[in-house]
Protein backbone atom coordinates (compact mmCIF):
# COMPACT_ATOMS: atom_id res chain seq x y z
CA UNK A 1 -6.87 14.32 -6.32
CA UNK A 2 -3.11 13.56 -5.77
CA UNK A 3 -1.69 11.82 -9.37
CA UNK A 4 1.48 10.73 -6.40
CA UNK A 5 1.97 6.66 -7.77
CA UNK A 6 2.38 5.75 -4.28
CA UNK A 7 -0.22 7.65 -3.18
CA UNK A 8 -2.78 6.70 -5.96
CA UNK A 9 -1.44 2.74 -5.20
CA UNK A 10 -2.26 3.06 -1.37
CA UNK A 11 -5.46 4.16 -2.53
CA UNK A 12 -6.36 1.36 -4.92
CA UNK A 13 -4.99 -0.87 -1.61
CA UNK A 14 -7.79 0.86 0.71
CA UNK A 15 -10.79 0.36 -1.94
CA UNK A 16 -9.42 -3.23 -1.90
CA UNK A 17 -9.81 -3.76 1.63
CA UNK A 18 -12.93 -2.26 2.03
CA UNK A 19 -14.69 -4.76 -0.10
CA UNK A 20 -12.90 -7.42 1.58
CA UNK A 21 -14.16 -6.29 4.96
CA UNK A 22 -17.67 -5.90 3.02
CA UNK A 23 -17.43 -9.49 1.84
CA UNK A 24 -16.57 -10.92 5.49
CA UNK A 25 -19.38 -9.14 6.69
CA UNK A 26 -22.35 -10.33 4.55
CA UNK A 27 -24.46 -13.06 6.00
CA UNK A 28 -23.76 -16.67 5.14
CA UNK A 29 -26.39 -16.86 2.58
CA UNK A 30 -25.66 -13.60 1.24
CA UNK A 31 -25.05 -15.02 -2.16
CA UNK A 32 -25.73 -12.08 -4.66
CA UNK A 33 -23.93 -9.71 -2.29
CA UNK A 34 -21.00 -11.97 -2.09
CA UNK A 35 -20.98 -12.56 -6.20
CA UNK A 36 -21.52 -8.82 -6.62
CA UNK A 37 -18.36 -7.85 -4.08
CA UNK A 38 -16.43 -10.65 -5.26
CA UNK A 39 -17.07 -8.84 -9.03
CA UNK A 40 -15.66 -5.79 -7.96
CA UNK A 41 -13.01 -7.63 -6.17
CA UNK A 42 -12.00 -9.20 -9.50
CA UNK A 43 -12.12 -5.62 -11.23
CA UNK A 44 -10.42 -3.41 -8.75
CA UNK A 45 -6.99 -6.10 -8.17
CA UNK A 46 -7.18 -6.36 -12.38
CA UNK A 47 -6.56 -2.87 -12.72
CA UNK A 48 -4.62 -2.56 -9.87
CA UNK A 49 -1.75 -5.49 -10.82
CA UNK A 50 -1.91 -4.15 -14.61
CA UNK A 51 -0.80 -0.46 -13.93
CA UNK A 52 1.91 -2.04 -11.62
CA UNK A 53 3.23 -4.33 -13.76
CA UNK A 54 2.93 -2.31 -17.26
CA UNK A 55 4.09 0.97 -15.24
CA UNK A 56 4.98 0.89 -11.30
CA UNK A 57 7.44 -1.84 -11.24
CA UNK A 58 9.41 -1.07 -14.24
CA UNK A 59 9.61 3.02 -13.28
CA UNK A 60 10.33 1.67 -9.57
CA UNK A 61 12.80 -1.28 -10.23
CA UNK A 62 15.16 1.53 -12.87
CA UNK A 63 14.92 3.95 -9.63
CA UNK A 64 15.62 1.00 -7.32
CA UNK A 65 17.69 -1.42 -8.87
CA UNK A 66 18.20 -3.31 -5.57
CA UNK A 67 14.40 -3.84 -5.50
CA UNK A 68 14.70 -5.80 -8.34
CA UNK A 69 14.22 -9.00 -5.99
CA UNK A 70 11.08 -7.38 -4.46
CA UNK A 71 9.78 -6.66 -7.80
CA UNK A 72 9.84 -9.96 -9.27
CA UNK A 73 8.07 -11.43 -5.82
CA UNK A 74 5.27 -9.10 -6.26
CA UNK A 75 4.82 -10.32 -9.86
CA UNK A 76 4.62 -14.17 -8.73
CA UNK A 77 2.34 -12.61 -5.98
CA UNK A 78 0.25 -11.21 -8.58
CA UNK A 79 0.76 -14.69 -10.55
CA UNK A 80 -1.18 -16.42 -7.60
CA UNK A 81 -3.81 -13.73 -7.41
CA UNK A 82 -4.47 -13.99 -10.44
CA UNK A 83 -5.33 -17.17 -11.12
CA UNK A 84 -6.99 -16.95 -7.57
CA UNK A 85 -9.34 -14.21 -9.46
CA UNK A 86 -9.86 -16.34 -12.39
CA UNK A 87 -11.14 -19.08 -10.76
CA UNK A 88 -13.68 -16.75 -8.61
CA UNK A 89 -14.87 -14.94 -11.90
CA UNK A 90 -16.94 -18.07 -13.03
CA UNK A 91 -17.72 -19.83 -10.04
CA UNK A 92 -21.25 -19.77 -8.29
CA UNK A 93 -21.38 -18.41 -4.79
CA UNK A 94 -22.85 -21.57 -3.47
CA UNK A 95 -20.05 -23.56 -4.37
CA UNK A 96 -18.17 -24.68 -0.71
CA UNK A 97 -15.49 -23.15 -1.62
CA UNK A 98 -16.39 -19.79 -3.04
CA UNK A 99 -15.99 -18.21 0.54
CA UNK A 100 -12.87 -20.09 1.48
CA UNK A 101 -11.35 -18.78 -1.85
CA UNK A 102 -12.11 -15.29 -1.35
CA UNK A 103 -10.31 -15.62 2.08
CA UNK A 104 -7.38 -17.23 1.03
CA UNK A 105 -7.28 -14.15 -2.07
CA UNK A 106 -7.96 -11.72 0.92
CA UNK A 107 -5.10 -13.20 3.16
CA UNK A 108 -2.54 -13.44 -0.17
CA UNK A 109 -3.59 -9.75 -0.99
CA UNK A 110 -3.13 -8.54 2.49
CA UNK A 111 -0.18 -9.74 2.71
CA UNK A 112 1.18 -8.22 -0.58
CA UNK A 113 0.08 -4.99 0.37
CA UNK A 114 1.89 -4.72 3.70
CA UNK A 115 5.05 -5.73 2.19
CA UNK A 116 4.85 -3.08 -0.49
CA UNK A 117 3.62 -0.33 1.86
CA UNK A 118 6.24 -0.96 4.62
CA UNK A 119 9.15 -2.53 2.65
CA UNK A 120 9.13 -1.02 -1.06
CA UNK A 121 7.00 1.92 -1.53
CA UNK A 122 9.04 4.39 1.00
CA UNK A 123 12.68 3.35 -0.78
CA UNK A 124 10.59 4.10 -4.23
CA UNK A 125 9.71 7.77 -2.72
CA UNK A 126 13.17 8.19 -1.62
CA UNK A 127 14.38 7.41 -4.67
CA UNK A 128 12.28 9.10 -7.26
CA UNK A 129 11.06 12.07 -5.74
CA UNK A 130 7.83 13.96 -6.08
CA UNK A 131 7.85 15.16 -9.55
CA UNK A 132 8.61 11.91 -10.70
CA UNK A 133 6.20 10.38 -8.82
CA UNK A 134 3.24 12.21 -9.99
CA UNK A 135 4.65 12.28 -13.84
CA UNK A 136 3.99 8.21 -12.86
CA UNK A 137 0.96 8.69 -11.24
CA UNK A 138 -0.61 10.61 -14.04
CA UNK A 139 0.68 7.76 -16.45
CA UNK A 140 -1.19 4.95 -14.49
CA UNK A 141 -4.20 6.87 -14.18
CA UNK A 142 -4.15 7.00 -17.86
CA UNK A 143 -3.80 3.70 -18.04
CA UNK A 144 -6.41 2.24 -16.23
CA UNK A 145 -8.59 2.63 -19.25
CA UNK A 146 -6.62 -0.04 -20.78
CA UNK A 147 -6.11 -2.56 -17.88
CA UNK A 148 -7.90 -6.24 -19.34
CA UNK A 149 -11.57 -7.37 -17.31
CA UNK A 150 -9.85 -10.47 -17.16
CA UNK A 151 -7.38 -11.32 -14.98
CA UNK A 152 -5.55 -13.83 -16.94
CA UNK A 153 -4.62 -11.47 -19.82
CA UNK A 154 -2.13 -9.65 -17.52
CA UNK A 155 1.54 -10.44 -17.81
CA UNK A 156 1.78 -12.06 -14.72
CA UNK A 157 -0.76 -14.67 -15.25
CA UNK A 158 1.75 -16.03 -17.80
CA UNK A 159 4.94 -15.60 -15.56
C-alpha cells in the first residue's frame, strides 16, 4: 500500500463515499443498517479530519503558503461536519431528521472533497514532492491510532 498523503487522503475520500452511497441505498425503514453506516460514517470522517488537521494541513500550508486561505476553509468545513457528526452519533434513526442530516453531511462532505481533490491536493504534490509526501503519509498512518471516537474532541470542533 502507497504511504503517498494524497494518495492515502483520496483513499479515506473513496471509503467515505461508499458508505454514503450505501446509506442512500438502504430501504426507508432500514433503521439498523442506517445507524450501523451512519457509525462508520462518524468513525471514518473522525479519523479522516484529525490526521488532516494535526498533520496534512500544517505539512501542506508550510509547502503552500498561498493555500493558507484554502486551509483555514477546510477547517471551518470540518467545523460544520463535525458538529454535523455529533449530532448523528446520539440520535435514533427514526427521528425525521436522521436521514435528512446524513444528506446534508453527505452533500457538505462531497463538496469538501472535490475542492481538495481538484483545487489543493495537485498544488500540494507539486510542491512537496514524492519523498515528502510519503515521509507524510507514513506519519498519518501512524496517527490514526490516536485520532478521538468523538468528533467534537478534534481541533476544529472548537474553531
Amino acid at each position: 500500500m502507497s504511504t503517498d498523503a494524497i494518495v492515502l487522503l483520496k483513499n479515506d475520500h473513496k471509503t467515505v463515499e461508499k458508505l454514503f452511497k450505501q446509506f442512500e441505498k438502504a430501504g426507508e425503514d432500514a433503521y439498523d443498517e442506517k445507524r450501523r453506516i451512519a457509525d462508520s460514517i462518524i468513525e471514518e470522517l473522525t479519523v479522516h479530519a484529525y490526521i488532516e488537521e494535526e498533520i496534512f494541513y500544517p505539512a501542506a500550508r508550510e509547502a503552500v503558503p498561498e493555500t493558507k486561505d484554502h486551509v483555514l476553509e477546510s477547517v471551518e468545513e470540518h467545523h460544520v461536519v463535525v458538529w454535523m457528526l455529533s449530532e448523528l452519533l446520539g440520535m435514533d434513526p427514526k427521528e425525521e431528521t436522521f436521514d435528512a442530516k446524513v444528506t446534508v453531511l453527505t452533500e457538505n462532505v462531497r463538496h469538501h472533497v472535490e475542492e481538495e481533490e481538484d483545487e489543493w491536493f495537485p498544488e500540494v504534490r507539486s510542491a512537496m514532492g514524492r519523498k515528502q509526501l510519503q515521509e507524510l503519509g507514513q506519519r498519518m498512518i501512524d496517527a490514526r491510532s490516536d485520532a478521538p471516537k468523538n468528533p467534537l474532541e478534534l481541533k476544529s470542533a472548537k474553531a
